[in-house]
C-alpha atoms as a PDB file:
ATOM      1  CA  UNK A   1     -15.657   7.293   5.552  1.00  0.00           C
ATOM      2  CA  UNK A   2     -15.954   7.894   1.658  1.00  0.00           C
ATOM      3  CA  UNK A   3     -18.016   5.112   0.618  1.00  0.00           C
ATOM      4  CA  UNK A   4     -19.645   1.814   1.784  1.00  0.00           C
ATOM      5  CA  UNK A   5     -18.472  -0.605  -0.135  1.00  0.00           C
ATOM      6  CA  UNK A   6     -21.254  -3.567   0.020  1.00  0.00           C
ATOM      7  CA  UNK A   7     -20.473  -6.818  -1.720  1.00  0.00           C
ATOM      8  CA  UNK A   8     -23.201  -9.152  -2.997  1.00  0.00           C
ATOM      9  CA  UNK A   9     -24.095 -12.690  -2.379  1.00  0.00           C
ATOM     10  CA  UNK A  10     -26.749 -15.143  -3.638  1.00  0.00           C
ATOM     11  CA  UNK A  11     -30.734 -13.716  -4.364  1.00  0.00           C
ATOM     12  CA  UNK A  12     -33.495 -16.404  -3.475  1.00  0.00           C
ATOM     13  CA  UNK A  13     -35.586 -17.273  -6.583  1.00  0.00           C
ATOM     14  CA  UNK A  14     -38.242 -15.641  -5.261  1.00  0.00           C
ATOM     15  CA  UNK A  15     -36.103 -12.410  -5.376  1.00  0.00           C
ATOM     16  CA  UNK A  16     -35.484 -12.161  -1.427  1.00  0.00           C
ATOM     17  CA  UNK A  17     -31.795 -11.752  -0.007  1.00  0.00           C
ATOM     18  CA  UNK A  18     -30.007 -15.255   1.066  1.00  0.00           C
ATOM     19  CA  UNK A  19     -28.788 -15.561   4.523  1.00  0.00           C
ATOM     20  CA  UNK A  20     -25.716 -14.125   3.236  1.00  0.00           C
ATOM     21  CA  UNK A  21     -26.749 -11.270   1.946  1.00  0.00           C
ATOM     22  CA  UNK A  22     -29.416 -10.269   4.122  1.00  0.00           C
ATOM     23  CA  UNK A  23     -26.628 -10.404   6.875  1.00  0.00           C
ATOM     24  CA  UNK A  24     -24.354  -8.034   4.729  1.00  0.00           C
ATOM     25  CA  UNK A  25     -27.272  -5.270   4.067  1.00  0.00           C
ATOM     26  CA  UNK A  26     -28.076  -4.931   7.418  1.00  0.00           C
ATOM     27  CA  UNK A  27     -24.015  -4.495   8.147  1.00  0.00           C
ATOM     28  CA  UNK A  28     -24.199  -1.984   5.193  1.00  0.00           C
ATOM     29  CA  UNK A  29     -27.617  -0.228   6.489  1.00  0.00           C
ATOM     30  CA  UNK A  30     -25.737   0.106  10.402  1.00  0.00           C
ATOM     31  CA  UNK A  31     -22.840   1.483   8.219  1.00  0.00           C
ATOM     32  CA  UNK A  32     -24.566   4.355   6.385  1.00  0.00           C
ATOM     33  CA  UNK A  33     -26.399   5.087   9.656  1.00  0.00           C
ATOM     34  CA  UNK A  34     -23.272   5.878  11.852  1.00  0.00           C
ATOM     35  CA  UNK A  35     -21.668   7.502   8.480  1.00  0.00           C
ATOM     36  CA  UNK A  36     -24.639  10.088   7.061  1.00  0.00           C
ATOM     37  CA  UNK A  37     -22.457  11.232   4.180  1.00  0.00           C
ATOM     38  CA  UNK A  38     -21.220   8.558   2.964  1.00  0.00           C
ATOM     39  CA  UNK A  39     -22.924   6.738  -0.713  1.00  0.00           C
ATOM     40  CA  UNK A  40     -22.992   2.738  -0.098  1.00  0.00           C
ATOM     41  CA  UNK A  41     -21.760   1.004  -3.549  1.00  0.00           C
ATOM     42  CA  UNK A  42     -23.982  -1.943  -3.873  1.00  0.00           C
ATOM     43  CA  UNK A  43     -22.220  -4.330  -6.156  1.00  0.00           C
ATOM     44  CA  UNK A  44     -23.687  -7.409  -7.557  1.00  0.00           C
ATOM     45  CA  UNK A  45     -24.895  -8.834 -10.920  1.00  0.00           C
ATOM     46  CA  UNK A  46     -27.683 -11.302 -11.879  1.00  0.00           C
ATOM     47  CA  UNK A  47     -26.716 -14.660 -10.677  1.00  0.00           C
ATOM     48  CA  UNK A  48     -28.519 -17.755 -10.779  1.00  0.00           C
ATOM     49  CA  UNK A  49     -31.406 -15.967 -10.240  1.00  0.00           C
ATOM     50  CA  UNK A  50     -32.560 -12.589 -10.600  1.00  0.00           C
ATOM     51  CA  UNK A  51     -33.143  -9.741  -9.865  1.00  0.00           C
ATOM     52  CA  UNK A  52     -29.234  -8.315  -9.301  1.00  0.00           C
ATOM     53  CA  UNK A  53     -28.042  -8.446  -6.363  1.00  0.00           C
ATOM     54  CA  UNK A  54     -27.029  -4.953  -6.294  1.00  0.00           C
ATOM     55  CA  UNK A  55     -30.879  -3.833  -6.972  1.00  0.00           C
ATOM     56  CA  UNK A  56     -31.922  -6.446  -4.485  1.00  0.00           C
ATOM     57  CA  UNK A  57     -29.732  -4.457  -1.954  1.00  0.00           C
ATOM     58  CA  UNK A  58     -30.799  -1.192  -2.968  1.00  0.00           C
ATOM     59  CA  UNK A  59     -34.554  -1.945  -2.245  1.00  0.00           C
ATOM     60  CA  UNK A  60     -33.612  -3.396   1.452  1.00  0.00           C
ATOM     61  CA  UNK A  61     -31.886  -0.194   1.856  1.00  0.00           C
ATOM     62  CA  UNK A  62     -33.721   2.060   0.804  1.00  0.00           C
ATOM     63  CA  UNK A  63     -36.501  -0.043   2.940  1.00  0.00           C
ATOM     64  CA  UNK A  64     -34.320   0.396   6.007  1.00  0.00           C
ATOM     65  CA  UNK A  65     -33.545   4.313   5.904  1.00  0.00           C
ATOM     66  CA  UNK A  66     -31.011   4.948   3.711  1.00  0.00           C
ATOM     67  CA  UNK A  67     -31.653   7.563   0.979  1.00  0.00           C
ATOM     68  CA  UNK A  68     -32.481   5.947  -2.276  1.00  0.00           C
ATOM     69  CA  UNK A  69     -29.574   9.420  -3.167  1.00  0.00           C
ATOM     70  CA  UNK A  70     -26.772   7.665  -1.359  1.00  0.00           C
ATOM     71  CA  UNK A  71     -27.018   4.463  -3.604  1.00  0.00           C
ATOM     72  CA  UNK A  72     -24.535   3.251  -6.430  1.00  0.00           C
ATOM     73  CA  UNK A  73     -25.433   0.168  -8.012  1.00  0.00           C
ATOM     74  CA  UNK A  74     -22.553  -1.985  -9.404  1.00  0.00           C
ATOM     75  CA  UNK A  75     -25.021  -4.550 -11.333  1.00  0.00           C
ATOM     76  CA  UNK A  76     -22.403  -6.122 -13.722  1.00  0.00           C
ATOM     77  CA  UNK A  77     -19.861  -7.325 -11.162  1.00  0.00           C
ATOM     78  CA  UNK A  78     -20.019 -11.555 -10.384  1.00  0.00           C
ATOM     79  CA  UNK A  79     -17.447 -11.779  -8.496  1.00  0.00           C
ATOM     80  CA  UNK A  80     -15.255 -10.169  -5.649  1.00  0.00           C
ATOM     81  CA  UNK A  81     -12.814  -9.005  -7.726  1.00  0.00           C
ATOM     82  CA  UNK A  82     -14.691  -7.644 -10.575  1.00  0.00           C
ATOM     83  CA  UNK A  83     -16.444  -5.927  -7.200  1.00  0.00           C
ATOM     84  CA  UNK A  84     -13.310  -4.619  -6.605  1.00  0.00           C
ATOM     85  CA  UNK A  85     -12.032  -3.622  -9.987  1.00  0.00           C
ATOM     86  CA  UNK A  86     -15.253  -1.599 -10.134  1.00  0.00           C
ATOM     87  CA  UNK A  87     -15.355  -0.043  -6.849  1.00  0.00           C
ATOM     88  CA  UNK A  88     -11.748   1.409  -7.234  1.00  0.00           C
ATOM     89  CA  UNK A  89     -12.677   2.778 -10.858  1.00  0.00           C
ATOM     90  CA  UNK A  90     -15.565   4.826  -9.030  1.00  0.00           C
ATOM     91  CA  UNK A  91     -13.587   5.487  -6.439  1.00  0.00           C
ATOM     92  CA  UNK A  92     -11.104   7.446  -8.965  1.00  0.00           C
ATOM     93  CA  UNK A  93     -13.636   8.831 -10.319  1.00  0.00           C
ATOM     94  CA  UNK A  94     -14.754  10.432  -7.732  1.00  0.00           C
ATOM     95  CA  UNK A  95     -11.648  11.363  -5.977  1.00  0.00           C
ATOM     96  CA  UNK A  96     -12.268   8.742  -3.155  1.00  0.00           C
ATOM     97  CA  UNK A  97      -9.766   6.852  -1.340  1.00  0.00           C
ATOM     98  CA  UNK A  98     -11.151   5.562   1.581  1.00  0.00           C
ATOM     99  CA  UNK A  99     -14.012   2.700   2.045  1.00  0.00           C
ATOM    100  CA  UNK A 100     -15.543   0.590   4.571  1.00  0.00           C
ATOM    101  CA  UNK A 101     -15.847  -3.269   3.201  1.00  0.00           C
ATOM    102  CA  UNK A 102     -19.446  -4.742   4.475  1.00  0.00           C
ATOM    103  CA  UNK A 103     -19.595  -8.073   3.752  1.00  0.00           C
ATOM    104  CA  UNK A 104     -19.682 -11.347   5.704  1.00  0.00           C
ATOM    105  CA  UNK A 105     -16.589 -11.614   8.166  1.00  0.00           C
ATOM    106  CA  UNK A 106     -14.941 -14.546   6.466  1.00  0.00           C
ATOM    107  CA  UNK A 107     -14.983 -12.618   3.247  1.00  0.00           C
ATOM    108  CA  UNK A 108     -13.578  -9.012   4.494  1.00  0.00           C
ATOM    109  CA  UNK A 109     -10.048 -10.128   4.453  1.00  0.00           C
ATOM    110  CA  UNK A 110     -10.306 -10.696   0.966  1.00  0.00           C
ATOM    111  CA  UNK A 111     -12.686  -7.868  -0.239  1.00  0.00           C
ATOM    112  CA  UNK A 112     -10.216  -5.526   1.467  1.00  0.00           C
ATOM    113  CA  UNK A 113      -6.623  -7.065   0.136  1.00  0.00           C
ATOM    114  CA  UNK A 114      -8.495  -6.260  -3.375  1.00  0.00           C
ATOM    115  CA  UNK A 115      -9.058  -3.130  -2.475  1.00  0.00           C
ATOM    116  CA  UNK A 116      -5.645  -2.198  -0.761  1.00  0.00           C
ATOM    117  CA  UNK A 117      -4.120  -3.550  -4.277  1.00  0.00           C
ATOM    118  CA  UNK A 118      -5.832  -0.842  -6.290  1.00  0.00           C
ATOM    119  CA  UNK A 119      -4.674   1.516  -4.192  1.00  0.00           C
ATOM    120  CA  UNK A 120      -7.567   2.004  -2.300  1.00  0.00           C
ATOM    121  CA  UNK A 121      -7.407   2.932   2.492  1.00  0.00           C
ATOM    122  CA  UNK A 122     -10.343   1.074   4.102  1.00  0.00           C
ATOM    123  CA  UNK A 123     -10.817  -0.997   7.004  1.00  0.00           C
ATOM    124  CA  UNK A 124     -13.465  -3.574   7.435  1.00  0.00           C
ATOM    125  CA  UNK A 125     -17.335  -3.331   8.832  1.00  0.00           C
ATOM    126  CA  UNK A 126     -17.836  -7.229   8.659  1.00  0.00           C
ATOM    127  CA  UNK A 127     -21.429  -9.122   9.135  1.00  0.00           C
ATOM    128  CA  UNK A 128     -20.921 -12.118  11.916  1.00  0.00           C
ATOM    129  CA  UNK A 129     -20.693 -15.212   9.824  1.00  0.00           C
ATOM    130  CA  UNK A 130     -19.509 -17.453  12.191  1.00  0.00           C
ATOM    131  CA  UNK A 131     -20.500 -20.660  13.326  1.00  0.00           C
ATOM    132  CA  UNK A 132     -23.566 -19.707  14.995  1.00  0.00           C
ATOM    133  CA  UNK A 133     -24.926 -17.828  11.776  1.00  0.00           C
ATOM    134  CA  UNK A 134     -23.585 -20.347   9.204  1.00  0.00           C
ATOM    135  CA  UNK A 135     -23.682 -24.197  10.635  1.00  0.00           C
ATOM    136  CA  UNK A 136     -20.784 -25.633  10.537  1.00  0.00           C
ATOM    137  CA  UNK A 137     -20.735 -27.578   6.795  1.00  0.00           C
ATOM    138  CA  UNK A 138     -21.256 -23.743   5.362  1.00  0.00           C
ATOM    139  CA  UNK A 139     -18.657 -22.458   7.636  1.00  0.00           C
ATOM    140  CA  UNK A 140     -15.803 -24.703   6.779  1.00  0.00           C
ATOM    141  CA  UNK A 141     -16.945 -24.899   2.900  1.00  0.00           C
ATOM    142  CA  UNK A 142     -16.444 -20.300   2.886  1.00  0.00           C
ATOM    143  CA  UNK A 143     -13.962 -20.577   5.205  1.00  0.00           C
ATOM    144  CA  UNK A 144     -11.790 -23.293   2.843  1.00  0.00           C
ATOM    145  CA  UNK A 145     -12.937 -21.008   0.025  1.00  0.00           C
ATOM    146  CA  UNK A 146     -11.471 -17.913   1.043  1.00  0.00           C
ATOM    147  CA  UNK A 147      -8.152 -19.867   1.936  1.00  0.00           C
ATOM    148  CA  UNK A 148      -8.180 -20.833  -1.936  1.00  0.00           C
ATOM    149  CA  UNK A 149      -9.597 -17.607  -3.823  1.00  0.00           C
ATOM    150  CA  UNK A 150      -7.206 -14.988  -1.574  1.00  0.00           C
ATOM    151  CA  UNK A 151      -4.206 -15.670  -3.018  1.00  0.00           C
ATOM    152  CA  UNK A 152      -5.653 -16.345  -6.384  1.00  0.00           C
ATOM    153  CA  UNK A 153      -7.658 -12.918  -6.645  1.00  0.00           C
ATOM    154  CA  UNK A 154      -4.336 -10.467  -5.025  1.00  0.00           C
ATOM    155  CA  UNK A 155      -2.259 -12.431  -7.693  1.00  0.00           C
ATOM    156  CA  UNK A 156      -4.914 -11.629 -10.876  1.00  0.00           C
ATOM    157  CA  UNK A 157      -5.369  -8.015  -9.102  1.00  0.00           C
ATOM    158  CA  UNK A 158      -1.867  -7.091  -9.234  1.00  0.00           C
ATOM    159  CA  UNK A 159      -2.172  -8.086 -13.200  1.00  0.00           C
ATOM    160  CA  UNK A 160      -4.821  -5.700 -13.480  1.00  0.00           C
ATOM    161  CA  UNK A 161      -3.577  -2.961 -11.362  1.00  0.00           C
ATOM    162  CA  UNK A 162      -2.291  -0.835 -14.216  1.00  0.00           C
ATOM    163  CA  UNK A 163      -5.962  -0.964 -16.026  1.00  0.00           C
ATOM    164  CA  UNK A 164      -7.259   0.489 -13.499  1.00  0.00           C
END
């Protein structure tokens, strides 16, 4: 695999990883493990509140073996497709056309569509976020989410396609 594409979620005030993202490092950390030459792209902005997500995933990383080397960090991205838009632009860049997409299971279909759209091979290396993991309010809420915001994003990332 060419890169590890991680995707971010929501950082506790007090800087620590949600639920959500915790759940999508550790995917990404298992990732780099069984791929050693891979770089994880750890993509993620400043939401409501800081640090970025992206640095907040580095630091778990890098806490959980993976060479501080091997680490991109996307920290302008807020979204999955701006994720995406900036994943496939260092992708080009560096002459990569392959990923694996680690982020939570109900979000991979998504993350990947995006990517497939910009031209990019991958498969998926989701985090369980099923029932279990989620309760079942948060579960339905993502899950009715992601039924919403696929369509929307592959229709605003075949707009973009040519820009990028």
């Amino acid at each position: 695999m060419e890169l590890i594409l991680l995707l971010g979620a929501a950082v506790r005030p007090d800087g620590r990883p949600s639920a959500a993202l915790a759940r999508r490092i550790a995917a990404a950390a298992k990732a780099a493990e069984i791929h050693p030459k891979a770089m994880v792209f750890c993509s993620g902005g400043v939401g409501r509140h800081g640090p970025s997500e992206a640095s907040v995933m580095a630091r778990d990383l890098v806490r959980l073996g993976v060479a501080p080397a091997r680490l991109v960090l996307d920290e302008a991205s807020l979204d999955t497709l701006q994720t995406a838009v900036a994943a496939a632009r260092y992708m080009r860049a560096e002459r990569l056309t392959r990923c694996l997409v680690c982020t939570d299971s109900y979000h991979a279909p998504r993350a990947l569509a995006l990517m497939r759209v910009f031209g990019m091979q991958g498969r998926m290396w989701p985090a369980r976020a099923g029932l279990r993991q989620m309760g079942p309010a948060a579960w339905a809420w993502m899950r009715a989410r992601e039924a919403l915001a696929f369509p929307y994003d592959v229709v605003l990332a075949v707009m973009k396609r040519r820009r990028i």
